[in-house]
PDB file of N, CA and C in Angstrom:
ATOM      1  N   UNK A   1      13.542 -81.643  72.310  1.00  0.00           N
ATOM      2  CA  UNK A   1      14.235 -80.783  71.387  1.00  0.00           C
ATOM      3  C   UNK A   1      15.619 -80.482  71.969  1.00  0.00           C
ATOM      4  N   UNK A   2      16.630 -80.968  71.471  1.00  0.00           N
ATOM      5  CA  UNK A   2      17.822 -79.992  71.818  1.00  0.00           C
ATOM      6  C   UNK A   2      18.189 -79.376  71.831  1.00  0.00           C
ATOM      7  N   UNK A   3      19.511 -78.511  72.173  1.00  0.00           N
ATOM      8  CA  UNK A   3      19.976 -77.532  71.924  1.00  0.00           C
ATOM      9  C   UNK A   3      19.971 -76.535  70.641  1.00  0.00           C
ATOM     10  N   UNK A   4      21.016 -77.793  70.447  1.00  0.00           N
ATOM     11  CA  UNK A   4      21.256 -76.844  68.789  1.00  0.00           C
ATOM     12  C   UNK A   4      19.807 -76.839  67.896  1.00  0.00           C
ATOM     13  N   UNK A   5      19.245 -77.993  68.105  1.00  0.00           N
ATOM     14  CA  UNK A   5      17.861 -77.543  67.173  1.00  0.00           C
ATOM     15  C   UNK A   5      16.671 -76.467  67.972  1.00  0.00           C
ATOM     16  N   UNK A   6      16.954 -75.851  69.049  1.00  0.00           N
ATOM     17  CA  UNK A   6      16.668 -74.637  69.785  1.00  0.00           C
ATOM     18  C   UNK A   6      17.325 -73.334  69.190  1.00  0.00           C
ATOM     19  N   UNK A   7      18.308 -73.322  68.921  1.00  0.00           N
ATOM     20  CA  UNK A   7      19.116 -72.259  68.257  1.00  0.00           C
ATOM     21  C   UNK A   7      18.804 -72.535  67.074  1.00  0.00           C
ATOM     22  N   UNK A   8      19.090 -73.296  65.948  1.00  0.00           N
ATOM     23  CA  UNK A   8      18.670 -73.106  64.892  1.00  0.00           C
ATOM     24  C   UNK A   8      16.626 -72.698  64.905  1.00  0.00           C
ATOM     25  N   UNK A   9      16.319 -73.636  65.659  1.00  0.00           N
ATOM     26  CA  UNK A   9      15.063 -72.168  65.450  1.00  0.00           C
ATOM     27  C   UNK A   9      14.803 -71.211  66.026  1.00  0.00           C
ATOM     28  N   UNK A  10      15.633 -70.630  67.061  1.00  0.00           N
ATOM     29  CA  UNK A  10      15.520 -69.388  67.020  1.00  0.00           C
ATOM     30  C   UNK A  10      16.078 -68.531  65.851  1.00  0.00           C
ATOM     31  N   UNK A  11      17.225 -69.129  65.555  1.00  0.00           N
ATOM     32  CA  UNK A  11      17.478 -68.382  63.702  1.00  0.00           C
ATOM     33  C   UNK A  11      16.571 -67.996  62.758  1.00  0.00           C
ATOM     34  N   UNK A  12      16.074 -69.115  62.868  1.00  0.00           N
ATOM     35  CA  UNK A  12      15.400 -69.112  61.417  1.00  0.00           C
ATOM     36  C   UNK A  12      14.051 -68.291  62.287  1.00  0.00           C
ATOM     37  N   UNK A  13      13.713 -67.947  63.349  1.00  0.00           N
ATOM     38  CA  UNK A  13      12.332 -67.002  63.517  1.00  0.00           C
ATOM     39  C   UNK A  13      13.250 -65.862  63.293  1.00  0.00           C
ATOM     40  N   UNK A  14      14.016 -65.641  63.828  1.00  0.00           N
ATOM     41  CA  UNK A  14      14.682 -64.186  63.405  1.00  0.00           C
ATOM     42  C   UNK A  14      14.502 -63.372  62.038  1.00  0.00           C
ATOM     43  N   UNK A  15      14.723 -64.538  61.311  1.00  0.00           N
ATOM     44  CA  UNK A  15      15.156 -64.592  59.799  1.00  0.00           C
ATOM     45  C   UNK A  15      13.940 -64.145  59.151  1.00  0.00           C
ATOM     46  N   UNK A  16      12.902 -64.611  59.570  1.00  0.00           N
ATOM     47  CA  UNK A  16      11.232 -64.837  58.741  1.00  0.00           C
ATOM     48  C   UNK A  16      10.876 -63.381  59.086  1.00  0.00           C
ATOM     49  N   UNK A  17       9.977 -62.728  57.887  1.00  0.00           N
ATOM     50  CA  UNK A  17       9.440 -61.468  58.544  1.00  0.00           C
ATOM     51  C   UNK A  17       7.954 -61.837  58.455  1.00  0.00           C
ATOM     52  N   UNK A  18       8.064 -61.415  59.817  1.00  0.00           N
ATOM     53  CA  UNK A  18       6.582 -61.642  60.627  1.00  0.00           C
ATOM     54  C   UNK A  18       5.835 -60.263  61.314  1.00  0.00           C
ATOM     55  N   UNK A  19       4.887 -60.665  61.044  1.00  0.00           N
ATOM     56  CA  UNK A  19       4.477 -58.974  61.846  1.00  0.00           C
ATOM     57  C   UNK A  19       3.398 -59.496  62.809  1.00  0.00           C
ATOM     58  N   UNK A  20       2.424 -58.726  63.974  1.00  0.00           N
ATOM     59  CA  UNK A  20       1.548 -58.721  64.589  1.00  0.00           C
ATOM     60  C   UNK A  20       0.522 -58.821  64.196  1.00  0.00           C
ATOM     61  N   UNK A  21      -0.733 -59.047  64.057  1.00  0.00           N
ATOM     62  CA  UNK A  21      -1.947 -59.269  63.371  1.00  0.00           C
ATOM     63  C   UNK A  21      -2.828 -58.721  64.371  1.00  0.00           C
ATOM     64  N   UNK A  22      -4.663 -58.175  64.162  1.00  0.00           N
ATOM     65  CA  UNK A  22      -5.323 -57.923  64.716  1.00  0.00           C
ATOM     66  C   UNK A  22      -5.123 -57.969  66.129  1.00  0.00           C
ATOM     67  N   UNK A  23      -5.110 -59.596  66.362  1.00  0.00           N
ATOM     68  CA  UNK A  23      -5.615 -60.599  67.651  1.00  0.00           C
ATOM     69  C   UNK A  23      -4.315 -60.685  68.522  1.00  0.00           C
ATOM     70  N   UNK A  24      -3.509 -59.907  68.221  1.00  0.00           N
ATOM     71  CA  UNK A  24      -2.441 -59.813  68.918  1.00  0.00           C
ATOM     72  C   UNK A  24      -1.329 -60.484  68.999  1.00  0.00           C
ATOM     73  N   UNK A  25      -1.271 -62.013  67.964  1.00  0.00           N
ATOM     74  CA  UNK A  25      -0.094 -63.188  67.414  1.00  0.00           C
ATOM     75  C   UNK A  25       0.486 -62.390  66.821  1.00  0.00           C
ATOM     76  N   UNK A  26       1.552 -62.979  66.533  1.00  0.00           N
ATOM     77  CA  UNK A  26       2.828 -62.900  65.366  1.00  0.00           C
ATOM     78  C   UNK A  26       2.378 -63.950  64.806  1.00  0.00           C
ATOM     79  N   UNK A  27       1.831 -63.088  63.237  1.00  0.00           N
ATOM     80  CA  UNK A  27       1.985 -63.740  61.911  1.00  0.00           C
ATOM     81  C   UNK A  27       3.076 -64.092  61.061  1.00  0.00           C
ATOM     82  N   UNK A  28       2.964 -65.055  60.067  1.00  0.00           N
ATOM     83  CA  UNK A  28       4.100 -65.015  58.841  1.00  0.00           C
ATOM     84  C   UNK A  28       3.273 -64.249  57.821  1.00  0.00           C
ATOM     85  N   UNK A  29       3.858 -63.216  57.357  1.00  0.00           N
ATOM     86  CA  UNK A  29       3.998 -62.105  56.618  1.00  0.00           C
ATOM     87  C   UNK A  29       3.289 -63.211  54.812  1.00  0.00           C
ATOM     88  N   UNK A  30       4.464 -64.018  54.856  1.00  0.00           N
ATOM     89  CA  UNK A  30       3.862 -64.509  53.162  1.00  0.00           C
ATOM     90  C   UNK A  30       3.153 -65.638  53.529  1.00  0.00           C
ATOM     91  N   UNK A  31       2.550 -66.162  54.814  1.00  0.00           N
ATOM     92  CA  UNK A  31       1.588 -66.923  54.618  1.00  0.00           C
ATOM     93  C   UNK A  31       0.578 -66.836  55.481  1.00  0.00           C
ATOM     94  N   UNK A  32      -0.181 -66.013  56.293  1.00  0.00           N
ATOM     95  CA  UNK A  32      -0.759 -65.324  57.647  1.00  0.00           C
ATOM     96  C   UNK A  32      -0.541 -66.882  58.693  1.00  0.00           C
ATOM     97  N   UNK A  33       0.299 -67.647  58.513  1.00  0.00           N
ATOM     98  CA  UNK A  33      -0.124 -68.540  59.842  1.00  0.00           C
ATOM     99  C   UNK A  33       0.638 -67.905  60.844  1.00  0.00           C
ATOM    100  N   UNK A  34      -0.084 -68.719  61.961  1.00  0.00           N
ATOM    101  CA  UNK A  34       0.286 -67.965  63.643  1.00  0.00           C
ATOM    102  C   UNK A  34       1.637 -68.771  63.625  1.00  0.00           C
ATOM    103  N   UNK A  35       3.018 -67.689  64.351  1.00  0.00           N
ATOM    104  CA  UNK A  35       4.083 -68.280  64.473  1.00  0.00           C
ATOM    105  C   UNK A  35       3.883 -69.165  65.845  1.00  0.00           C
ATOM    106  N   UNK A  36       3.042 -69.213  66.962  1.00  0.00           N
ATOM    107  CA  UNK A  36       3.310 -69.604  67.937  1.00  0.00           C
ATOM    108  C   UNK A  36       2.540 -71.279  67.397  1.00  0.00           C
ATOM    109  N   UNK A  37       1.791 -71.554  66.395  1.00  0.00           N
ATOM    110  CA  UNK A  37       1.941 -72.694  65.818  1.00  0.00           C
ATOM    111  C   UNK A  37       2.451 -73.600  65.165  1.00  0.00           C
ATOM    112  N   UNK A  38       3.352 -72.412  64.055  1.00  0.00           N
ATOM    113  CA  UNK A  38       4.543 -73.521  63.709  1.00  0.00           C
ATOM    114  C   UNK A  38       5.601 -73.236  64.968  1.00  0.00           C
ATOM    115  N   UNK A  39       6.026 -72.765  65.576  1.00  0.00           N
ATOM    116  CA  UNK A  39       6.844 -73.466  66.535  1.00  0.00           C
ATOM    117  C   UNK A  39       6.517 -74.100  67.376  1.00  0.00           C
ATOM    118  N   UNK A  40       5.151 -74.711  67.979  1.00  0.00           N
ATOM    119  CA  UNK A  40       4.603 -75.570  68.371  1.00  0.00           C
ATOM    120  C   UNK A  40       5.128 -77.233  67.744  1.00  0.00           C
ATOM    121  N   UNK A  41       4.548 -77.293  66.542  1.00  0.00           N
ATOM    122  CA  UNK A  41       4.775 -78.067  65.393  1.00  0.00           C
ATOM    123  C   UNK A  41       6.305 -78.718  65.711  1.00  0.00           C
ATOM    124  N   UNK A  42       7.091 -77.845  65.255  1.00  0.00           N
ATOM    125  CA  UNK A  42       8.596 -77.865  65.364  1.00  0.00           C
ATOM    126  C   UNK A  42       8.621 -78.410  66.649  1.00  0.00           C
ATOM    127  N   UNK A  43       8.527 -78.386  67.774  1.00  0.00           N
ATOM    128  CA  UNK A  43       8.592 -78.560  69.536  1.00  0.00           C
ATOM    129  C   UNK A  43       8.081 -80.186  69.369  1.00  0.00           C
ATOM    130  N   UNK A  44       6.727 -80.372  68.481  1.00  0.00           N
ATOM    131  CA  UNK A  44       6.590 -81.373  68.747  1.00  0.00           C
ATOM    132  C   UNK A  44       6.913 -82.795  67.746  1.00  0.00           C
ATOM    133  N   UNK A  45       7.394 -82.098  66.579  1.00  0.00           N
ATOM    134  CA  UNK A  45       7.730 -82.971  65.587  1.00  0.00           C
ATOM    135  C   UNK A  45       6.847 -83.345  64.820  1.00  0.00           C
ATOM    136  N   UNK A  46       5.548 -82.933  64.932  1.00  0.00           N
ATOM    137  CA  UNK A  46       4.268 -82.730  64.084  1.00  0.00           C
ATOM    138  C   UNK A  46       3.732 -81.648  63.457  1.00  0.00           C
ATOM    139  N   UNK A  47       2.761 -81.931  62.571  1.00  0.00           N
ATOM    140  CA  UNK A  47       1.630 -80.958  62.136  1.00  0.00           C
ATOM    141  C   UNK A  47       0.107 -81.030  63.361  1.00  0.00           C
ATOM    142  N   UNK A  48       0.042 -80.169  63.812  1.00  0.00           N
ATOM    143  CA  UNK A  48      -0.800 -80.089  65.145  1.00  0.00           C
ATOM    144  C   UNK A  48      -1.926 -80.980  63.892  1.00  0.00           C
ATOM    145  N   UNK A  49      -3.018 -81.504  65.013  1.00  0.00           N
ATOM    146  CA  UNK A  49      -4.464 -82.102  64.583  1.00  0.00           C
ATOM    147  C   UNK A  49      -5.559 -81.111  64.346  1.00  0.00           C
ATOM    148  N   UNK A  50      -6.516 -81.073  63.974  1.00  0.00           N
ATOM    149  CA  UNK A  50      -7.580 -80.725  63.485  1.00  0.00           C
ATOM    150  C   UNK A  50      -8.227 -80.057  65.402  1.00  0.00           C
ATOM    151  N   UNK A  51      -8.454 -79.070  65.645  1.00  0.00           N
ATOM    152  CA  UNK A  51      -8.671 -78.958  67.330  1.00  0.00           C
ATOM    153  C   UNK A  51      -7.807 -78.723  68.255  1.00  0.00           C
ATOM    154  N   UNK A  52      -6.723 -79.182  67.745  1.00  0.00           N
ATOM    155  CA  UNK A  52      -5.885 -78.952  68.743  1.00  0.00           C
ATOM    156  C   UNK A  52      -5.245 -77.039  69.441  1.00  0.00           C
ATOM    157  N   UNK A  53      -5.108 -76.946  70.625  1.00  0.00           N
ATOM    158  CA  UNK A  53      -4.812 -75.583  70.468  1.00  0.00           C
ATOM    159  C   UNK A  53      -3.652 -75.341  71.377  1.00  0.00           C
ATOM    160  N   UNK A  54      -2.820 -73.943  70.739  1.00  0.00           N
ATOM    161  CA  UNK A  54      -1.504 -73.890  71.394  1.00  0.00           C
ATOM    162  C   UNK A  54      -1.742 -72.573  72.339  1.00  0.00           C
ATOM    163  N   UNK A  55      -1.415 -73.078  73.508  1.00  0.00           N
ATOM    164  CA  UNK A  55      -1.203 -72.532  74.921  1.00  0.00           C
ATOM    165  C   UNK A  55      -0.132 -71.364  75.361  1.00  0.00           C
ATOM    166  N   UNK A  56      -0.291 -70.305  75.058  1.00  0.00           N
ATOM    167  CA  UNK A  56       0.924 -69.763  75.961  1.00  0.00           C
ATOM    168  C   UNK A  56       0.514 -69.636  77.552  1.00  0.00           C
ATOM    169  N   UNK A  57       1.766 -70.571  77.918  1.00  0.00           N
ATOM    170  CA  UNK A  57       2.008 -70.496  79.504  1.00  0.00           C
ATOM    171  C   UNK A  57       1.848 -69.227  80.242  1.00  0.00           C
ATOM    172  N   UNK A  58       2.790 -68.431  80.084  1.00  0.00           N
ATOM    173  CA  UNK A  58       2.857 -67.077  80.778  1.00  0.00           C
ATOM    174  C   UNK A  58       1.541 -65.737  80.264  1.00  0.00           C
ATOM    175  N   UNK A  59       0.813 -66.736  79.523  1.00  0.00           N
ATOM    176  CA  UNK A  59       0.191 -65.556  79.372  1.00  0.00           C
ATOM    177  C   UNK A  59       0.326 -64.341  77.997  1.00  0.00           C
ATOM    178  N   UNK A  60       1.328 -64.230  77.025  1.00  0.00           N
ATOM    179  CA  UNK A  60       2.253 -63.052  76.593  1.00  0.00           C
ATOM    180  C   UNK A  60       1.916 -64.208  75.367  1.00  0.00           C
ATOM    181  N   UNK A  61       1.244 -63.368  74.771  1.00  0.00           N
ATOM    182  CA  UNK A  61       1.151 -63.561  72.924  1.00  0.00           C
ATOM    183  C   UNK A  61       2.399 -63.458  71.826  1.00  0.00           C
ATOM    184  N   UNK A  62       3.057 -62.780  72.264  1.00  0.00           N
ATOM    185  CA  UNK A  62       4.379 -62.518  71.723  1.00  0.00           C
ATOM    186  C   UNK A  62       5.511 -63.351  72.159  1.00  0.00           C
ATOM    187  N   UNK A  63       5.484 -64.302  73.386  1.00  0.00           N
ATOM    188  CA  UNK A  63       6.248 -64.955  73.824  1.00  0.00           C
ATOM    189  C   UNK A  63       6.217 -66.527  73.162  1.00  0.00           C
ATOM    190  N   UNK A  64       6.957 -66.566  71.724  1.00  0.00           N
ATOM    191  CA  UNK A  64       6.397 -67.618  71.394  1.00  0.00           C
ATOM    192  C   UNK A  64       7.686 -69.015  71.406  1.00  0.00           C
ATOM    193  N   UNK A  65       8.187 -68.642  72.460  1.00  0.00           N
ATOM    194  CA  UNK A  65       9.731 -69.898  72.879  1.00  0.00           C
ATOM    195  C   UNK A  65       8.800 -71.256  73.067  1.00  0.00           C
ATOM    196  N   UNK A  66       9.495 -72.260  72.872  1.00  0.00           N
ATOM    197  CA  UNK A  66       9.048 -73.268  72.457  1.00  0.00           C
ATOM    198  C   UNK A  66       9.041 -73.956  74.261  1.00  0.00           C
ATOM    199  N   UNK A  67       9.921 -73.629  75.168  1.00  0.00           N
ATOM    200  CA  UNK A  67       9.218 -73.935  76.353  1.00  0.00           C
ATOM    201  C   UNK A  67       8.181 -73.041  76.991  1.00  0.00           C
ATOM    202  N   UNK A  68       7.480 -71.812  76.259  1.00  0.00           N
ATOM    203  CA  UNK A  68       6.273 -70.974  76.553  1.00  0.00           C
ATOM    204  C   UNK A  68       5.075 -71.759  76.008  1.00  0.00           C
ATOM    205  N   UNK A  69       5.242 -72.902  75.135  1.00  0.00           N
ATOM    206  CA  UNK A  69       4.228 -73.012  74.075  1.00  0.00           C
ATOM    207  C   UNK A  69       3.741 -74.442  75.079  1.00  0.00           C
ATOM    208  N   UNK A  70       2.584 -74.793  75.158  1.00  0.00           N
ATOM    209  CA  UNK A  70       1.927 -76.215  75.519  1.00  0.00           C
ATOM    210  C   UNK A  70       0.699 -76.972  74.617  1.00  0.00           C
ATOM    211  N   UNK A  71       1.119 -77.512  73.874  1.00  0.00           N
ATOM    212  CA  UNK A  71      -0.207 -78.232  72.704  1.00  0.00           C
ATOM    213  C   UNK A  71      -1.153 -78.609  73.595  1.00  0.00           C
ATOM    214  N   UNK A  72      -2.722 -78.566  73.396  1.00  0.00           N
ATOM    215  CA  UNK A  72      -3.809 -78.694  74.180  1.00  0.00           C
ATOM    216  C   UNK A  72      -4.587 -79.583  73.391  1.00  0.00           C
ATOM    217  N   UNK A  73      -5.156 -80.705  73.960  1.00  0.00           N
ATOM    218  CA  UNK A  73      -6.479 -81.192  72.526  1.00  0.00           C
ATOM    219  C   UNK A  73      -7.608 -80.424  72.014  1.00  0.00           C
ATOM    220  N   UNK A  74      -8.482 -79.704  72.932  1.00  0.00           N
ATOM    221  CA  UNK A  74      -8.956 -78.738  72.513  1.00  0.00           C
ATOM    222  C   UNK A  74      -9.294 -77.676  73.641  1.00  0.00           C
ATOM    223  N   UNK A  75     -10.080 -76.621  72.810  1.00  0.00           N
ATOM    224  CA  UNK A  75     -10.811 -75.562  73.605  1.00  0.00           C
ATOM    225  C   UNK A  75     -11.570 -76.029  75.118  1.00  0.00           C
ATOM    226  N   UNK A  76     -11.961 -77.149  74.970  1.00  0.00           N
ATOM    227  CA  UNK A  76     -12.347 -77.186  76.453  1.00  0.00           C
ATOM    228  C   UNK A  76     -11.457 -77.351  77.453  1.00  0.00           C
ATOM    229  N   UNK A  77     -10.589 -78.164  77.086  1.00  0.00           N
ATOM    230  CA  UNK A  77      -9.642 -78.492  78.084  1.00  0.00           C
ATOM    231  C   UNK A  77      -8.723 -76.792  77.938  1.00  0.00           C
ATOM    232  N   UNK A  78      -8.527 -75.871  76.980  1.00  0.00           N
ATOM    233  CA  UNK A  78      -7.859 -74.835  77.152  1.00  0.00           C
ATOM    234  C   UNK A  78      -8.507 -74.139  78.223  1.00  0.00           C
ATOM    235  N   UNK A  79      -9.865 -73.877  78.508  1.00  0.00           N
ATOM    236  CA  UNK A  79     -10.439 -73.113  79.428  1.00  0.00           C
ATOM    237  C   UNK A  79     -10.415 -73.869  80.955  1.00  0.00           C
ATOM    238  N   UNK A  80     -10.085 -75.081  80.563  1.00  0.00           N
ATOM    239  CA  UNK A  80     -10.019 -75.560  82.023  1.00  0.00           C
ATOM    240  C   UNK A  80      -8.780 -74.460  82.739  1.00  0.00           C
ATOM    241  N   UNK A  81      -7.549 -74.748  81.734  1.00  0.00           N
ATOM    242  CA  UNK A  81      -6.451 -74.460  82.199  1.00  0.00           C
ATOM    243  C   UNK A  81      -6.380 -72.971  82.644  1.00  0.00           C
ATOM    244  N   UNK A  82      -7.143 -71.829  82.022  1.00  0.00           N
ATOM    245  CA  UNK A  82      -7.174 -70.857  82.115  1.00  0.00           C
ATOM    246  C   UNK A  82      -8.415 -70.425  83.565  1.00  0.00           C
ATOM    247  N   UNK A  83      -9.112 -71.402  83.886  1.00  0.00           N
ATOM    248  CA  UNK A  83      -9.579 -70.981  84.889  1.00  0.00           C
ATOM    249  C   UNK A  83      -8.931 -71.594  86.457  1.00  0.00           C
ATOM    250  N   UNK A  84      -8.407 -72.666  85.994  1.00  0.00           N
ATOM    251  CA  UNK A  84      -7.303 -73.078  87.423  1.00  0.00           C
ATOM    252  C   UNK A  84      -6.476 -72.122  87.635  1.00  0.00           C
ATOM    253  N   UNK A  85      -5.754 -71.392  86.472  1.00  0.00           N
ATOM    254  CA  UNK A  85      -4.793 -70.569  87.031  1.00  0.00           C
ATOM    255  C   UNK A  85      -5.636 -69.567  87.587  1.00  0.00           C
ATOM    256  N   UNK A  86      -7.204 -69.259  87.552  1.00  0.00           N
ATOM    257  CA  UNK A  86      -7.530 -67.700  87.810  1.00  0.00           C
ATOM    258  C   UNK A  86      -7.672 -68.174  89.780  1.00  0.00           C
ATOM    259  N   UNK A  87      -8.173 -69.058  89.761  1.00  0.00           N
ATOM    260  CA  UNK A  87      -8.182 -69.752  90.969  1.00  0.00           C
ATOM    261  C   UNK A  87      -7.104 -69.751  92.095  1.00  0.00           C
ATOM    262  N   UNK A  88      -5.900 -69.914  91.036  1.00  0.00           N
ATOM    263  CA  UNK A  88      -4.593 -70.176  92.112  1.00  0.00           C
ATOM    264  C   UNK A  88      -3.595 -68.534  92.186  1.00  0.00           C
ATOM    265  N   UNK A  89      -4.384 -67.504  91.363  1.00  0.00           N
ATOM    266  CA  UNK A  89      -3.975 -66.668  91.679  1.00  0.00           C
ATOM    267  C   UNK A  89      -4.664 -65.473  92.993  1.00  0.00           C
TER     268      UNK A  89
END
């Protein structure tokens, strides 16, 4: 992803009104999807697959920058990742 298509989506999240949901994501307001998935999407130039799941790195649900975000194939391999880090901390 480049630059400028980094700035233009940070625009356009600015732009969208999104609010927090239960589970602690940022939703889109007129359509409940999780924002940290379509900017996933966008990062990767796809529509994620059927399983697939998006990763925040640091931890922070709200942190949804497109170098915070890591596409995963699925839930198993997500818990791998989440228990190496409990390991190396």
């Amino acid at each position: 992803m480049t630059k400028m298509m980094k700035r233009r989506l940070n625009s356009r999240i600015k732009a969208i009104k999104t609010y927090i949901g239960k589970t602690g994501y940022r939703k889109f307001k007129d359509s409940g999807k999780l924002l940290h998935r379509w900017v996933a999407e966008k990062k990767i130039g796809r529509p994620l697959k059927k399983g697939e799941i998006v990763h925040h790195k640091n931890q922070n649900k709200l942190d949804n920058s497109p170098k915070n975000l890591q596409v995963l194939p699925n839930q198993g391999v997500h818990l791998k990742v989440h228990k190496r880090k409990r390991y190396i901390k």
